[in-house]
N, C-alpha and C. Protein backbone atom coordinates (compact mmCIF):
# COMPACT_ATOMS: atom_id res chain seq x y z
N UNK A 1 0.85 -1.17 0.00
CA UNK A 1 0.00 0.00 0.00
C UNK A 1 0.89 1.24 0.00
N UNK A 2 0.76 2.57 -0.70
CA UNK A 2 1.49 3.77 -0.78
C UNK A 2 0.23 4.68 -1.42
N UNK A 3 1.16 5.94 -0.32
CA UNK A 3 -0.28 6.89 -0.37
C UNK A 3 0.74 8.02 -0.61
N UNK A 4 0.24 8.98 -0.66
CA UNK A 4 1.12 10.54 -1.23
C UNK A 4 0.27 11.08 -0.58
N UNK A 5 1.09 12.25 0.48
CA UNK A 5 0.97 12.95 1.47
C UNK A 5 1.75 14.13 0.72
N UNK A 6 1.12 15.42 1.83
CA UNK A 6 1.33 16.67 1.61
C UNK A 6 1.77 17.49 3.26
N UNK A 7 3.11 17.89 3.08
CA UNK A 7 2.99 18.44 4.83
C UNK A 7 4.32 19.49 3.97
N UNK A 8 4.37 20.63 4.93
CA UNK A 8 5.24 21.45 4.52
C UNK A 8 5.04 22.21 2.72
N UNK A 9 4.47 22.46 2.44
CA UNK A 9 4.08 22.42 0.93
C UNK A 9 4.99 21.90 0.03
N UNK A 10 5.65 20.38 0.61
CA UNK A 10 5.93 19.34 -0.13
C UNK A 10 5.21 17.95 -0.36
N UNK A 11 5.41 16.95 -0.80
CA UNK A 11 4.59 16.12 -1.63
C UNK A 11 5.50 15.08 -1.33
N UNK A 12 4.87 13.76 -0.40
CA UNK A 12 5.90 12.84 -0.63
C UNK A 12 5.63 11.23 -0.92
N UNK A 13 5.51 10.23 -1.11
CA UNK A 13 5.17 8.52 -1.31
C UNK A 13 5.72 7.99 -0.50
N UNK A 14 5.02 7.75 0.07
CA UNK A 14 5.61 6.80 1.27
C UNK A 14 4.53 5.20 1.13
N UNK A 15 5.26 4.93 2.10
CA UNK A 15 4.11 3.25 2.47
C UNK A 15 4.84 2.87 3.72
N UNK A 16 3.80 2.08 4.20
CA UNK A 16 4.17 1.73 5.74
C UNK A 16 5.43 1.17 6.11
N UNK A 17 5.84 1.56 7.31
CA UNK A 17 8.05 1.41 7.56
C UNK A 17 8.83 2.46 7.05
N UNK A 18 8.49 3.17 6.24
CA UNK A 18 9.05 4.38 5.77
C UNK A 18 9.56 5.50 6.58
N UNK A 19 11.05 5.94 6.42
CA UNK A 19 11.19 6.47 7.41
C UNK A 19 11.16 8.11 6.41
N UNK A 20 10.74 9.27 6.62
CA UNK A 20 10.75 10.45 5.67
C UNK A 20 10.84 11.28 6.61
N UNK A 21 11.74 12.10 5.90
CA UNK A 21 12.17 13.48 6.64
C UNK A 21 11.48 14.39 5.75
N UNK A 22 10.78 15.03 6.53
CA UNK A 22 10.11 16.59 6.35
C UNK A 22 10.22 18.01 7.14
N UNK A 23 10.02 18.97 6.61
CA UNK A 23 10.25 20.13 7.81
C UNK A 23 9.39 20.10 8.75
N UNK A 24 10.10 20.74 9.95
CA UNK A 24 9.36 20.84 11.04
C UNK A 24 7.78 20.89 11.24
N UNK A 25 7.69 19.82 12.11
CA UNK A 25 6.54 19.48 12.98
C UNK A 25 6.50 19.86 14.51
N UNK A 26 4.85 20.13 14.43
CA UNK A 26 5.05 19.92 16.17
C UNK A 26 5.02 19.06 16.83
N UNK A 27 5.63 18.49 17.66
CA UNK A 27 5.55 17.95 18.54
C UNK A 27 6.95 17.15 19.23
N UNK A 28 7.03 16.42 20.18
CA UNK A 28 8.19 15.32 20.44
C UNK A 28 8.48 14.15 19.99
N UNK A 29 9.95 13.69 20.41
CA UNK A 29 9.91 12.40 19.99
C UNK A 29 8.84 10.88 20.51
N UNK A 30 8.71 9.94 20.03
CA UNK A 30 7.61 9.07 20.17
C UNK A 30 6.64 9.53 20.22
N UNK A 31 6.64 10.95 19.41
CA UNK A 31 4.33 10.97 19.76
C UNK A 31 3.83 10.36 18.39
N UNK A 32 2.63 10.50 18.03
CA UNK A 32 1.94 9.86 16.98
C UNK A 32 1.52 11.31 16.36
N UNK A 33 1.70 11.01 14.88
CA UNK A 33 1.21 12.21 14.56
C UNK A 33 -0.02 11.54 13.36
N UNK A 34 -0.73 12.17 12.75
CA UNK A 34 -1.71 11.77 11.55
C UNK A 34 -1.16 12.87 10.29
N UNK A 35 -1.28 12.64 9.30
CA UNK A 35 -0.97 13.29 7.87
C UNK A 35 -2.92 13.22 7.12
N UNK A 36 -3.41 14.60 7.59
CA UNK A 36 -4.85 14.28 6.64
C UNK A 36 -4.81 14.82 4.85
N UNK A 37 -4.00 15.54 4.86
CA UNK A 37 -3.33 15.71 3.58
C UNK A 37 -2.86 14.79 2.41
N UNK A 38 -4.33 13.79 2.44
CA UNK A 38 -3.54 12.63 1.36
C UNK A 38 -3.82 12.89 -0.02
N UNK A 39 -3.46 12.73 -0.82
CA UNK A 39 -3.57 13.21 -2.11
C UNK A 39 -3.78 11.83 -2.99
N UNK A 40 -3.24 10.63 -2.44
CA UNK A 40 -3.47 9.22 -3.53
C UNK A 40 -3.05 8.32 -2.41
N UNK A 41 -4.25 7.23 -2.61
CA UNK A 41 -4.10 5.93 -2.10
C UNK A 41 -4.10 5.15 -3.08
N UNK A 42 -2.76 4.25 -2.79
CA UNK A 42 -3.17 2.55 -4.00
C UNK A 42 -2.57 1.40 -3.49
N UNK A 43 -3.77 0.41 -3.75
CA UNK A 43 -3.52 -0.88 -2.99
C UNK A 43 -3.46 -1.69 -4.29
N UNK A 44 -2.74 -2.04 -4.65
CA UNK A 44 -2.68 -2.87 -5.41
C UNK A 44 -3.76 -2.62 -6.77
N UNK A 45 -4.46 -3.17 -6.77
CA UNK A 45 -5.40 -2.77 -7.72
C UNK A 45 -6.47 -1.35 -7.83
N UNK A 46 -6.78 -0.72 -6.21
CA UNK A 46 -7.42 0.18 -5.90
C UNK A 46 -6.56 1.49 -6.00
N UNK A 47 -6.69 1.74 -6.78
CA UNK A 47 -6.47 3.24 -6.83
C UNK A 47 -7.07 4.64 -6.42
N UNK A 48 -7.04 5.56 -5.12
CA UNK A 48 -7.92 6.71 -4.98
C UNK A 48 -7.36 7.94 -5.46
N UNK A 49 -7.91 8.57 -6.30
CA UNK A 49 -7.35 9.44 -6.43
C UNK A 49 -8.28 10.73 -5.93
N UNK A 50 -7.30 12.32 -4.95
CA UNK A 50 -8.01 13.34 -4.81
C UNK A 50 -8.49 14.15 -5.53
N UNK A 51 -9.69 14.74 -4.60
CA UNK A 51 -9.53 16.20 -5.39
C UNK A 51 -9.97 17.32 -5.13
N UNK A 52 -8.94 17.85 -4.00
CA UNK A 52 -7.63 17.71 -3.98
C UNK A 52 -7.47 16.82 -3.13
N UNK A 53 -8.13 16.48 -2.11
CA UNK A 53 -7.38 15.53 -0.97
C UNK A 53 -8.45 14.42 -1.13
N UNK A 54 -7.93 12.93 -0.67
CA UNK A 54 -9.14 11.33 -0.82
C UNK A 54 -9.99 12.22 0.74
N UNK A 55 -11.15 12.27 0.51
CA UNK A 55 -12.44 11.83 1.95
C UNK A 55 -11.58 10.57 2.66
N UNK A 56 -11.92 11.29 3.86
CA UNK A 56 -11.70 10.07 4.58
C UNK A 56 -10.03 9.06 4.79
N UNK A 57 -9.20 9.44 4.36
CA UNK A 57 -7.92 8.84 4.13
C UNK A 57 -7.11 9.53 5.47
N UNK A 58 -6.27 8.82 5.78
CA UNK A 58 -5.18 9.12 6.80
C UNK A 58 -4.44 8.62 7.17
N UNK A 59 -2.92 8.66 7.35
CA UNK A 59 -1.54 8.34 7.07
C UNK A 59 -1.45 8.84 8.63
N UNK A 60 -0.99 7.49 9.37
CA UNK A 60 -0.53 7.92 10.73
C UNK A 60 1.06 7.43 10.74
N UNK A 61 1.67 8.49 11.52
CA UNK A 61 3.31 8.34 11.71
C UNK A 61 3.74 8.49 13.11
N UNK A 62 5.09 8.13 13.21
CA UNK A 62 5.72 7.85 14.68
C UNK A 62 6.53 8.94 14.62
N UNK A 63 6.83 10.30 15.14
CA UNK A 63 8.08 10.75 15.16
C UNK A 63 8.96 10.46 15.59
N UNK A 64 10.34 10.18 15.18
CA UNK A 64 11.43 9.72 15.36
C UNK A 64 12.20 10.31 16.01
N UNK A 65 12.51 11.52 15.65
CA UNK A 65 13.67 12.65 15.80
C UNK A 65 13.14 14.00 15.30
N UNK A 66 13.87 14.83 16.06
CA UNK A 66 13.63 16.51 15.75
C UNK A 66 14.66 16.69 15.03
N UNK A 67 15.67 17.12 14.40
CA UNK A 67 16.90 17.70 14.19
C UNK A 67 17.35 18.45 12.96
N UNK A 68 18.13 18.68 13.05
CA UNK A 68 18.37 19.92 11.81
C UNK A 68 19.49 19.55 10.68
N UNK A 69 19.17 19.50 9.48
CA UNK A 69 19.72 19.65 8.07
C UNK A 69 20.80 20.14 8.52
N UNK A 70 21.84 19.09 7.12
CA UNK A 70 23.07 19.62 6.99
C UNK A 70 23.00 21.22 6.66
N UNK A 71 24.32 21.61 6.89
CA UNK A 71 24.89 23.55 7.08
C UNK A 71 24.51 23.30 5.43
N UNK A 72 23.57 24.84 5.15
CA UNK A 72 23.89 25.44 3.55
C UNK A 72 24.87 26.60 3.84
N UNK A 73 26.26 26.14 3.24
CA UNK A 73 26.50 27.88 2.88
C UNK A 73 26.65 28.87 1.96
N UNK A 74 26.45 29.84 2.56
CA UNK A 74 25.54 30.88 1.23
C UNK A 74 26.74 32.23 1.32
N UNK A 75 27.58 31.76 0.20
CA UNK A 75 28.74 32.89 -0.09
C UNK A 75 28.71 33.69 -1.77
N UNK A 76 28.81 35.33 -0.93
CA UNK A 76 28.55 36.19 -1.81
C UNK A 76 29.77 36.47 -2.10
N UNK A 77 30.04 36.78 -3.81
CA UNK A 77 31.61 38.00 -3.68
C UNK A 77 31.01 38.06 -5.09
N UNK A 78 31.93 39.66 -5.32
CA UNK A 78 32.02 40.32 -6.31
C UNK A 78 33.37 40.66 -6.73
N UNK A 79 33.96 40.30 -7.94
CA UNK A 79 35.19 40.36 -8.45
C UNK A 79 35.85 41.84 -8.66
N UNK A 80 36.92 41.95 -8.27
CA UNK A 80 37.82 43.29 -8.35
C UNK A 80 37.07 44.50 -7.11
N UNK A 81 36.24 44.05 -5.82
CA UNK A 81 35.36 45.37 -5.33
C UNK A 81 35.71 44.76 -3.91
N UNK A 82 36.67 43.64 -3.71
CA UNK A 82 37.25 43.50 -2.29
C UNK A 82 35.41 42.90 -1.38
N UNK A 83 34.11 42.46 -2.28
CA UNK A 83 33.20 42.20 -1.53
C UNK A 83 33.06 40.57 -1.31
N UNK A 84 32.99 40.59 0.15
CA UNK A 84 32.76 38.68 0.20
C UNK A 84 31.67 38.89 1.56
N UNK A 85 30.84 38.21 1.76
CA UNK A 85 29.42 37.56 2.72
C UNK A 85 29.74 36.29 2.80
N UNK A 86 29.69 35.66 3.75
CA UNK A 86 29.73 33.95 3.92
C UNK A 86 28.51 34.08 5.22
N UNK A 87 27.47 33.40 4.74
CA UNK A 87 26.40 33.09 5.74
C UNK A 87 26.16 31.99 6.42
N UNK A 88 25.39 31.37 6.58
CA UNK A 88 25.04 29.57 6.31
C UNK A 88 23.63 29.36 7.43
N UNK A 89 23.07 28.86 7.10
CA UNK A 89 21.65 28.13 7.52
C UNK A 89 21.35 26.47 7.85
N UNK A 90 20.97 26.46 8.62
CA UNK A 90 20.13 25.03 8.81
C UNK A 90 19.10 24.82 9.25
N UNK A 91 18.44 24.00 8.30
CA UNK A 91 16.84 24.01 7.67
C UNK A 91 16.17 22.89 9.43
N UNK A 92 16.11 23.30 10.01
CA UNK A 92 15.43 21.89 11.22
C UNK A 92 14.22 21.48 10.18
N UNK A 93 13.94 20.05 10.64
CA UNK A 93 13.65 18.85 10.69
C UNK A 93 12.47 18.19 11.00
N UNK A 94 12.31 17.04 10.75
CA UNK A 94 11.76 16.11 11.94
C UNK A 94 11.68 14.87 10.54
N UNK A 95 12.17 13.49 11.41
CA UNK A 95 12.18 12.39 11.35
C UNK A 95 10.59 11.60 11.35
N UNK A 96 10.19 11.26 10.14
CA UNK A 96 8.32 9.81 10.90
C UNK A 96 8.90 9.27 10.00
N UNK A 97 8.33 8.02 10.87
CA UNK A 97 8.19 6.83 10.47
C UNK A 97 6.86 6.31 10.09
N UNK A 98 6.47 6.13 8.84
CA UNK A 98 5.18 5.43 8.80
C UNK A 98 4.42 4.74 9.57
N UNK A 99 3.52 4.41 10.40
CA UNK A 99 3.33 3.16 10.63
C UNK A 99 2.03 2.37 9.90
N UNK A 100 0.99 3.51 9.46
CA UNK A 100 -0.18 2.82 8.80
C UNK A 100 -0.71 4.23 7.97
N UNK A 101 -1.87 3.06 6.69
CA UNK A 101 -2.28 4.17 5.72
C UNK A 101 -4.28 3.43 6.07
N UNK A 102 -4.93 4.42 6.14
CA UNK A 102 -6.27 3.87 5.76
C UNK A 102 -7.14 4.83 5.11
C-alpha cells in the first residue's frame, strides 16, 4: 500500500516502515502524529485518487527525531570590489516513520 501525502508544501510517497524526513513538525519524539493531507491511495489494484485531498484517508506516523539539516553555505563576492558575505543556515527537521495508511 502507498499513499502521497502533503505536509510542509511538499509532496511525498511513502508506504508503511518508511522512514521520511520533512520540515518541522510539532511535537516530540515518540508521539503519533496523523498526515490528513492525502492526495493518492493505492492498494494494489485500488487506486484513490483526490480532489484535492481522498475523503476520509489518513496516514498515521511515529516521530522519530527533531533535528536539523546539513549547514547550507551561502557565499557572496564580487570580483575586483574587495566584496565577500559567507552566511550559512540550517533548515530543522523532523524524522516519521510510517506506521499505517487507511
Amino acid at each position: 500500500m502507498q499513499a502521497i501525502i502533503e505536509t510542509g508544501g511538499k509532496q511525498y510517497l511513502v508506504s508503511p516502515n518508511d522512514k521520511v524526513t520533512v520540515e518541522k513538525l510539532p511535537g516530540n519524539a515518540d508521539e503519533t502524529i496523523a498526515f490528513d493531507k492525502v492526495l493518492l491511495v493505492a492498494d494494489k489494484d485500488n487506486v484513490k485518487i483526490g480532489k484535492p485531498y481522498v475523503l476520509g484517508a489518513k496516514v498515521v506516523g511515529k516521530i522519530l527525531e527533531q533535528s536539523k539539516a546539513d549547514k547550507l553555505v551561502i557565499f557572496k563576492y564580487r570580483a575586483k570590489s574587495r566584496y565577500r558575505r559567507k552566511t550559512g543556515h540550517r533548515q530543522q527537521q523532523t524524522i516519521v516513520k510510517i506506521e499505517s495508511i487507511s
